[in-house]
C-alpha atoms as a PDB file:
ATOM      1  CA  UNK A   1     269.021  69.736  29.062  1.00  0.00           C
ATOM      2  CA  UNK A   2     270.078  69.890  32.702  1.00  0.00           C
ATOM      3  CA  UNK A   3     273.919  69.600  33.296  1.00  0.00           C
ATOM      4  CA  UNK A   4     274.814  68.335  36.587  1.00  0.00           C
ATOM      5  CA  UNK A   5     276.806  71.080  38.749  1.00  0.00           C
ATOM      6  CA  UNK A   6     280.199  70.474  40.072  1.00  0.00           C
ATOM      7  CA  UNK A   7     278.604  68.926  43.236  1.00  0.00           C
ATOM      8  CA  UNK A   8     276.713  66.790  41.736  1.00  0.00           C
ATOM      9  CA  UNK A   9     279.413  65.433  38.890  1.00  0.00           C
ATOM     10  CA  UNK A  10     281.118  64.841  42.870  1.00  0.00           C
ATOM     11  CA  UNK A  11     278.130  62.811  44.159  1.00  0.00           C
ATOM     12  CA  UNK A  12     278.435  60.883  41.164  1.00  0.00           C
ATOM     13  CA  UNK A  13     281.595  59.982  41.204  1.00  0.00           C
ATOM     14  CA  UNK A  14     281.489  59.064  44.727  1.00  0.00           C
ATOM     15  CA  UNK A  15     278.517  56.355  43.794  1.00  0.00           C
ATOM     16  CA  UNK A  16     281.140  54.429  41.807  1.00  0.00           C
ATOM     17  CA  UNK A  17     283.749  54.202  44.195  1.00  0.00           C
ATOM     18  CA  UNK A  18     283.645  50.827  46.243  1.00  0.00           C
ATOM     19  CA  UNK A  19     283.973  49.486  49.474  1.00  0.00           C
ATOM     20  CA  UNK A  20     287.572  49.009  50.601  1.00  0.00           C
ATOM     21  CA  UNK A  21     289.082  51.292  47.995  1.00  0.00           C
ATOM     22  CA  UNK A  22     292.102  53.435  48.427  1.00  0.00           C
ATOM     23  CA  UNK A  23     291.631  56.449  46.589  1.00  0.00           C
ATOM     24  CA  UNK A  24     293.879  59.730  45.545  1.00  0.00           C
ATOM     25  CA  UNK A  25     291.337  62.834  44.156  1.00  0.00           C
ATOM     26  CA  UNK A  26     293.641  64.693  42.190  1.00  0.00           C
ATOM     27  CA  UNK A  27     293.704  68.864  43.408  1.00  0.00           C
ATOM     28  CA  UNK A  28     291.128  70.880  42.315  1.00  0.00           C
ATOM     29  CA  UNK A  29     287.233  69.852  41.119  1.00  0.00           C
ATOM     30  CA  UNK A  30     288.051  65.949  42.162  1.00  0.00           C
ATOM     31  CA  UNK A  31     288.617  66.840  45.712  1.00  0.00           C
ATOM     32  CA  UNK A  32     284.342  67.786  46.047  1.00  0.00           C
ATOM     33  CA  UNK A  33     284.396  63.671  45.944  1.00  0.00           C
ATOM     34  CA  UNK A  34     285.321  63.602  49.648  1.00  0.00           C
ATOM     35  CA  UNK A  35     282.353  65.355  50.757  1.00  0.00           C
ATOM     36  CA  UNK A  36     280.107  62.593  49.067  1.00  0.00           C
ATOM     37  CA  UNK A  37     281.192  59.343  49.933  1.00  0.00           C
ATOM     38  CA  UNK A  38     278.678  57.473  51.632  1.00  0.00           C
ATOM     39  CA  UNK A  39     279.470  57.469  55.524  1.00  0.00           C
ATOM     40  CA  UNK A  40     278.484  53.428  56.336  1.00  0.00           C
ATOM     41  CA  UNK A  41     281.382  52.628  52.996  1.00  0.00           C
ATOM     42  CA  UNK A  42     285.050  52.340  54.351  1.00  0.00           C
ATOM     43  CA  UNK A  43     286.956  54.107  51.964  1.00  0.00           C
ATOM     44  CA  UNK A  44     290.634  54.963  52.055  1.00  0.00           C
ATOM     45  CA  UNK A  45     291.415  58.483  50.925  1.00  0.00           C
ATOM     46  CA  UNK A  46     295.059  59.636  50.358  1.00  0.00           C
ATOM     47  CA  UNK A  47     296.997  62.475  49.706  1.00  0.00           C
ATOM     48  CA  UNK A  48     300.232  63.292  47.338  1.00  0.00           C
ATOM     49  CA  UNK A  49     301.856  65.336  50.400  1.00  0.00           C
ATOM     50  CA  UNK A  50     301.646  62.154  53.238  1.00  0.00           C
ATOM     51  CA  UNK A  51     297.904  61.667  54.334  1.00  0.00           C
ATOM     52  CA  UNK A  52     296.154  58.876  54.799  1.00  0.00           C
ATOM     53  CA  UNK A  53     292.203  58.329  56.029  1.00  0.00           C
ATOM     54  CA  UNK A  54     291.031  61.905  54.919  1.00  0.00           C
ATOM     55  CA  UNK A  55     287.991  62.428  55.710  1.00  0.00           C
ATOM     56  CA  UNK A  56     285.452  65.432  54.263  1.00  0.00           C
ATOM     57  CA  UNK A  57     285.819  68.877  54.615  1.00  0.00           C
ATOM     58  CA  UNK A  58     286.156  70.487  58.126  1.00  0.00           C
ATOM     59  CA  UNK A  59     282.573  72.967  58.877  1.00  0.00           C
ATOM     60  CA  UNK A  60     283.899  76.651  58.233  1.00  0.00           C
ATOM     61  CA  UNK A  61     285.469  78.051  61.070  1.00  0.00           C
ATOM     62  CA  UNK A  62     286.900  74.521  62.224  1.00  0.00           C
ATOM     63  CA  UNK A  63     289.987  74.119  59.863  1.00  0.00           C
ATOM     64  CA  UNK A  64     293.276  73.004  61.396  1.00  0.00           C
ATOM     65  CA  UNK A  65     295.732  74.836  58.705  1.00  0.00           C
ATOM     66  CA  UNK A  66     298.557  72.189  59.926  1.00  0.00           C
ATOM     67  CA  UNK A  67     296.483  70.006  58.163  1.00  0.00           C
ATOM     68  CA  UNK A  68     296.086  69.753  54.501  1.00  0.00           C
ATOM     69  CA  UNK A  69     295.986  68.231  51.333  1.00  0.00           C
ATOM     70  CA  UNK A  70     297.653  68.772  48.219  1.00  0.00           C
ATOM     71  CA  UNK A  71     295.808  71.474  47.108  1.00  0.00           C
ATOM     72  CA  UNK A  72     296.279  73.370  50.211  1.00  0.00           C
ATOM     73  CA  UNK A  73     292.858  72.983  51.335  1.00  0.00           C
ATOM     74  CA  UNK A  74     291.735  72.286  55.026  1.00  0.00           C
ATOM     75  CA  UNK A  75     290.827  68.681  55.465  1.00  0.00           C
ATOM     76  CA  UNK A  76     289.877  66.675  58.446  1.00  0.00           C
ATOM     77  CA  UNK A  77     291.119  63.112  59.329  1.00  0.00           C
ATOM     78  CA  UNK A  78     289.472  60.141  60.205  1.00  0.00           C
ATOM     79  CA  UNK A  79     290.133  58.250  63.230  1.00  0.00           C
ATOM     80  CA  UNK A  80     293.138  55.724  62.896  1.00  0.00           C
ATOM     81  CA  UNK A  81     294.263  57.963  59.465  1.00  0.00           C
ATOM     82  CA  UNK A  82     297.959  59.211  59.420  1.00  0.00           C
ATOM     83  CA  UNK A  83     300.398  61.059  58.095  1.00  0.00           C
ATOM     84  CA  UNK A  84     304.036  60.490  56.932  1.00  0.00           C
ATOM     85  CA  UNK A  85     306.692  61.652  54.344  1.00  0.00           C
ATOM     86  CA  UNK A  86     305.935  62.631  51.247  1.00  0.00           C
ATOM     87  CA  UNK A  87     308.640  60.716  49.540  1.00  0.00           C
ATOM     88  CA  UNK A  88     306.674  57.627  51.545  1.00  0.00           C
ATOM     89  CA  UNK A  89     303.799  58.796  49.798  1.00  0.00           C
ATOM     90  CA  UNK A  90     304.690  58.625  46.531  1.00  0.00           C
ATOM     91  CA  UNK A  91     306.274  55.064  46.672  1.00  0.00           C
ATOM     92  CA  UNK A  92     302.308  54.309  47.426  1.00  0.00           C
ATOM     93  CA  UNK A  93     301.336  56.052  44.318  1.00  0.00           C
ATOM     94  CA  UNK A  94     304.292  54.329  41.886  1.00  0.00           C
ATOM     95  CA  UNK A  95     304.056  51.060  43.346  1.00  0.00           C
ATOM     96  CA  UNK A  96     300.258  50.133  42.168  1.00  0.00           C
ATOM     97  CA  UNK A  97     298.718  50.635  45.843  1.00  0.00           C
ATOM     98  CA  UNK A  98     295.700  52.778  45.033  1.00  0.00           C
ATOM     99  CA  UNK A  99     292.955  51.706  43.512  1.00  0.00           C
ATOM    100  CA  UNK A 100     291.527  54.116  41.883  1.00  0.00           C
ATOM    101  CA  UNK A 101     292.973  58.434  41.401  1.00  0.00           C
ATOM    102  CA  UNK A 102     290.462  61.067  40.385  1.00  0.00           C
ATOM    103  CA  UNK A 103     291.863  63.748  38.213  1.00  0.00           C
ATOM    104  CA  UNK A 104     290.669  66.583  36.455  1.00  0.00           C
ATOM    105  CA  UNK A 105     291.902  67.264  32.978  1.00  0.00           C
ATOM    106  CA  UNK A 106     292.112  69.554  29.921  1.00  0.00           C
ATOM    107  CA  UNK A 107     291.675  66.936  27.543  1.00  0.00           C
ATOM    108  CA  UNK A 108     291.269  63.306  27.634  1.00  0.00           C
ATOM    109  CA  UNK A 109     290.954  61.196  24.145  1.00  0.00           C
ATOM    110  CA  UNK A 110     288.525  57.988  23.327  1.00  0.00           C
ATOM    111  CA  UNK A 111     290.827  55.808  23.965  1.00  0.00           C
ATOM    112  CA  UNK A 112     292.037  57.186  27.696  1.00  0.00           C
ATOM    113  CA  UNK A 113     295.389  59.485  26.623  1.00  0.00           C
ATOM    114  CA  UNK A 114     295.436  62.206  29.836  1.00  0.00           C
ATOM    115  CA  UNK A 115     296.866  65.674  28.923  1.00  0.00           C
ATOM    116  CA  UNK A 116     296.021  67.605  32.524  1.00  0.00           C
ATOM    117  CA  UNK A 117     299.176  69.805  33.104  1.00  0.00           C
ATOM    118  CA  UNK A 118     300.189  72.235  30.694  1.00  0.00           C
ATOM    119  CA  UNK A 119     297.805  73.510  27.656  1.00  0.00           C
ATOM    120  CA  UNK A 120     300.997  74.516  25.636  1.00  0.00           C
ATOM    121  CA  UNK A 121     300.071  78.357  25.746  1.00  0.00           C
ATOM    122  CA  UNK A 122     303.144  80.920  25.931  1.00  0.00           C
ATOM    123  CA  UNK A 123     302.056  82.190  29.363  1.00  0.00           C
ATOM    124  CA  UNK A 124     300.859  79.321  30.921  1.00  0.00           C
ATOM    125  CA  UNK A 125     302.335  78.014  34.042  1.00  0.00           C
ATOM    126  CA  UNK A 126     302.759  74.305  34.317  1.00  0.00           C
ATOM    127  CA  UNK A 127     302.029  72.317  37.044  1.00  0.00           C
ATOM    128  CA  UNK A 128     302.164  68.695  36.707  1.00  0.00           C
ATOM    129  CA  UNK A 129     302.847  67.802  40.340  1.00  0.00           C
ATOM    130  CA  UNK A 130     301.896  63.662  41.263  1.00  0.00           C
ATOM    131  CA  UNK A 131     299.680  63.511  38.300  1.00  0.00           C
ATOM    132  CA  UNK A 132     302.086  61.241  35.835  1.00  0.00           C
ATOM    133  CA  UNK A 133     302.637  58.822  38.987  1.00  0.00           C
ATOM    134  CA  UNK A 134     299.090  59.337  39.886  1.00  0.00           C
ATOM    135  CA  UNK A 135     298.061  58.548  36.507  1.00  0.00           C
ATOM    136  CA  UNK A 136     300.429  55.488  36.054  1.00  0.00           C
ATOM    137  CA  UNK A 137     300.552  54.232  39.417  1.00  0.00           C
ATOM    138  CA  UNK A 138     296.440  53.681  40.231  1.00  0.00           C
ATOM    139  CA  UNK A 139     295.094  50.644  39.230  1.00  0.00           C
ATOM    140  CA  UNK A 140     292.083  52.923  37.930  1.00  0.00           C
ATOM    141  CA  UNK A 141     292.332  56.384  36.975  1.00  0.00           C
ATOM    142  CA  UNK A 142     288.959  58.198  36.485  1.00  0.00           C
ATOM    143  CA  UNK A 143     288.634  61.835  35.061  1.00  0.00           C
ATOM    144  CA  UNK A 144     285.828  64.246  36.361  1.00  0.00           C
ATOM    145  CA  UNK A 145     285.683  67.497  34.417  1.00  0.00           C
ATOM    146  CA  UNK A 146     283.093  69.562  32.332  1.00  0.00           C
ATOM    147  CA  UNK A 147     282.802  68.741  29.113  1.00  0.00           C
ATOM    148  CA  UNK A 148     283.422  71.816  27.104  1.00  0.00           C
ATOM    149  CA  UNK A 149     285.542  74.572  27.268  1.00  0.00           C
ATOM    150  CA  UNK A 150     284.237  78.047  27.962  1.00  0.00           C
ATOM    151  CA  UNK A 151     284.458  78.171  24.164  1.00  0.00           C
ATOM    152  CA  UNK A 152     282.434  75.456  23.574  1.00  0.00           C
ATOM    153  CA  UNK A 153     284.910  72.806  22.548  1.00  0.00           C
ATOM    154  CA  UNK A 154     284.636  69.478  23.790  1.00  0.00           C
ATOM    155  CA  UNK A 155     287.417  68.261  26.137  1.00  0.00           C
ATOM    156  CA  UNK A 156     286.814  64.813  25.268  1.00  0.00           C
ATOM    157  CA  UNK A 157     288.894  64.495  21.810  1.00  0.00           C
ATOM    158  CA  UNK A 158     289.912  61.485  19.036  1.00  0.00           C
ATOM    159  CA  UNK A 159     293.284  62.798  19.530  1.00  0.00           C
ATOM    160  CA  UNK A 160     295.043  64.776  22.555  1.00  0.00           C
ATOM    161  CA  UNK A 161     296.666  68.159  20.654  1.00  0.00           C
ATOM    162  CA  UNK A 162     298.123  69.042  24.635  1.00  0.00           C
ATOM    163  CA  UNK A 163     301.110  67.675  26.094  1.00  0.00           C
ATOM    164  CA  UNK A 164     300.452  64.206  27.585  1.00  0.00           C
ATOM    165  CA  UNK A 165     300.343  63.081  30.978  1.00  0.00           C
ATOM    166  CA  UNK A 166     299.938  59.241  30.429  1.00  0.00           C
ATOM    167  CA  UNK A 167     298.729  57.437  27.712  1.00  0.00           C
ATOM    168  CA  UNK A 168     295.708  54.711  27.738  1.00  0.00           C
ATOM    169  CA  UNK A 169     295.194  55.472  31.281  1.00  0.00           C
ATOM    170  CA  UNK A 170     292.127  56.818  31.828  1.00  0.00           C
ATOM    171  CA  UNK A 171     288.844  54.299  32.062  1.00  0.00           C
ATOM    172  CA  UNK A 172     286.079  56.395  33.121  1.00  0.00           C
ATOM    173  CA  UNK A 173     285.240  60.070  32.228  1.00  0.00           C
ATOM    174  CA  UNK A 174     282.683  62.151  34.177  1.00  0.00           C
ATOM    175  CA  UNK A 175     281.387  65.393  32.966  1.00  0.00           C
ATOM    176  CA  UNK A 176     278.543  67.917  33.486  1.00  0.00           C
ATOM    177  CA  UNK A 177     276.984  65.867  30.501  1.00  0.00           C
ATOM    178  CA  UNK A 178     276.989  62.219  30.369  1.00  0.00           C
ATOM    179  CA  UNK A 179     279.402  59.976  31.748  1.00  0.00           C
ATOM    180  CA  UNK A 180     281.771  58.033  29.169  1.00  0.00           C
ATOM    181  CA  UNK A 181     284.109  54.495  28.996  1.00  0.00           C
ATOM    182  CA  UNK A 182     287.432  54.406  27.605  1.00  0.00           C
ATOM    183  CA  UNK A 183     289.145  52.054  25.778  1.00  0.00           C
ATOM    184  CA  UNK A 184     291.344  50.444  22.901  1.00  0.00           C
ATOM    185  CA  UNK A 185     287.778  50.732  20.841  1.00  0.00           C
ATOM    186  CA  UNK A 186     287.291  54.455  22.130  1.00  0.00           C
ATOM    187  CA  UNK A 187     284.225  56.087  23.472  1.00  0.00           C
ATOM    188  CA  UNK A 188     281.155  54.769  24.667  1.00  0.00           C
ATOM    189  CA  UNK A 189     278.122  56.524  26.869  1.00  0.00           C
ATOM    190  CA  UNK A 190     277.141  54.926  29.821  1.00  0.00           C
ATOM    191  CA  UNK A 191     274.930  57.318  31.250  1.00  0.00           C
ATOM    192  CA  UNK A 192     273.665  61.042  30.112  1.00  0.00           C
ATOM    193  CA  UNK A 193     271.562  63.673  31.352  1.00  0.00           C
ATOM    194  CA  UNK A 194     268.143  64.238  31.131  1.00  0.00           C
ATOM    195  CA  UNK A 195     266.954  65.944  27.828  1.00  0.00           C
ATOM    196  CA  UNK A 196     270.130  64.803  25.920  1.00  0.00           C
ATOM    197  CA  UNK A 197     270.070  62.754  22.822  1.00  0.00           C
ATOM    198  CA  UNK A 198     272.700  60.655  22.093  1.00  0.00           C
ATOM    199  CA  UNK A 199     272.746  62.394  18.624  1.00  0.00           C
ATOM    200  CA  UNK A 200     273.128  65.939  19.734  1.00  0.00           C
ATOM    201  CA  UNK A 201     276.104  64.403  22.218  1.00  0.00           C
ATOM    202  CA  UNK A 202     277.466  63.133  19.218  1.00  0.00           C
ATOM    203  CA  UNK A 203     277.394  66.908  17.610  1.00  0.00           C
ATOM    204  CA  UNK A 204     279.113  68.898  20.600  1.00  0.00           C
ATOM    205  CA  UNK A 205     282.306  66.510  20.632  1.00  0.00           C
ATOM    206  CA  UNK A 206     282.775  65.556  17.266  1.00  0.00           C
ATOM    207  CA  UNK A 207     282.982  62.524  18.317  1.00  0.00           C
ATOM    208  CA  UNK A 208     281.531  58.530  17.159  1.00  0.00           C
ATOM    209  CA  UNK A 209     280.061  57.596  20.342  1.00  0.00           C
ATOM    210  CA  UNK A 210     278.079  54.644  20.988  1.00  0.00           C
ATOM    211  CA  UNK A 211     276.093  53.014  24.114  1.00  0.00           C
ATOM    212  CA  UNK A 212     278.166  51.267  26.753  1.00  0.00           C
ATOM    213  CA  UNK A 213     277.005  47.594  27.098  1.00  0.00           C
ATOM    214  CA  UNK A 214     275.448  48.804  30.945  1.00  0.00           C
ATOM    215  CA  UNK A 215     274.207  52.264  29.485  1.00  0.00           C
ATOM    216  CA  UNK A 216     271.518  53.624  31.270  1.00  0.00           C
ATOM    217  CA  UNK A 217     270.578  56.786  29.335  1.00  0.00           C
ATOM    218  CA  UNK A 218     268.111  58.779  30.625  1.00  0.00           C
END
């Protein structure tokens, strides 16, 4: 089968994002979505620590280190974006004025529970930052991860077993594999890669899946 690399999983993400659209991508893999939204589509993108109108990232060799997003990472504005208190910023995220966040997770169950901030190890460190208002707060919260672990479990679960971020909150999962609605009803495909049987999806998660109403399986 051929999984989609993090770059692409971006490009993907960045197809379902609309005109208009204010948009938070959570630190980490979701912030590759910048660099793939279509230049002719006006699209909003803000940041946890007080940007607004982000644009992709600046060419190496051309980042401004006073300006940055969440992450830390170099980012360029757009003309008439801004930038303002942080406190400012997160009365956007809790008060329902984005549209749509893009987080990564560690797991996310069938029916759209978010655990993203702590895997519940001894020696793990963690780091929930904006993510529970993030999560809460968009009218849309999408999820863009790989699949599986590096030992081969499947990240999208019945049942979260990590501590929770939000509950029914997530509506869309992208992976390196096929790309999944959430909902009271659980898990449905709408889309997977090329060579992958819906059977053999089935296998790797453990998981009851059927075909979204719009699939388009490949």
């Amino acid at each position: 089968m051929n999984r989609l690399n993090r770059d692409q999983m971006a490009a993907r993400v960045a197809r379902d994002i609309p005109e208009g659209a204010y948009v938070n991508l959570g630190i980490g893999l979701p912030t590759k979505v910048a660099n793939y939204l279509p230049a002719e589509r006006e699209i909003f993108l803000q940041s946890e620590n007080g940007l607004l109108g982000m644009g992709p990232a600046p060419a190496p060799g051309e980042e401004d280190w006073e300006l940055i997003n969440a992450g830390k990472q170099a980012v360029t504005l757009l003309t008439g974006g801004c930038y303002f208190h942080h406190a400012d910023s997160f009365a956007m995220m809790r008060g329902g004025h984005l549209d749509i966040c893009v987080l990564g997770a560690f797991q996310v169950s069938v029916h759209g529970d978010l655990a993203n901030w702590h895997t519940g190890e001894p020696d793990a460190i963690p780091a929930v930052g904006g993510a529970m208002d993030l999560a809460i707060g968009a009218k849309q919260t999408f999820v863009m991860m790989e699949l599986l672990t590096k030992q081969g479990e499947s990240k999208l679960v019945e049942n979260c077993t990590y501590p929770l971020t939000g509950l029914g909150c997530v509506s869309r999962v992208y992976t390196d594999l096929a790309v999944f609605d959430l909902g009271p009803s659980g898990a449905s495909v709408v889309e997977m890669v090329e060579g992958l049987e819906i059977e053999e999806l089935r296998r790797i998660t453990g998981l009851d899946l059927a075909f979204a109403k719009d699939a388009e399986p490949v």
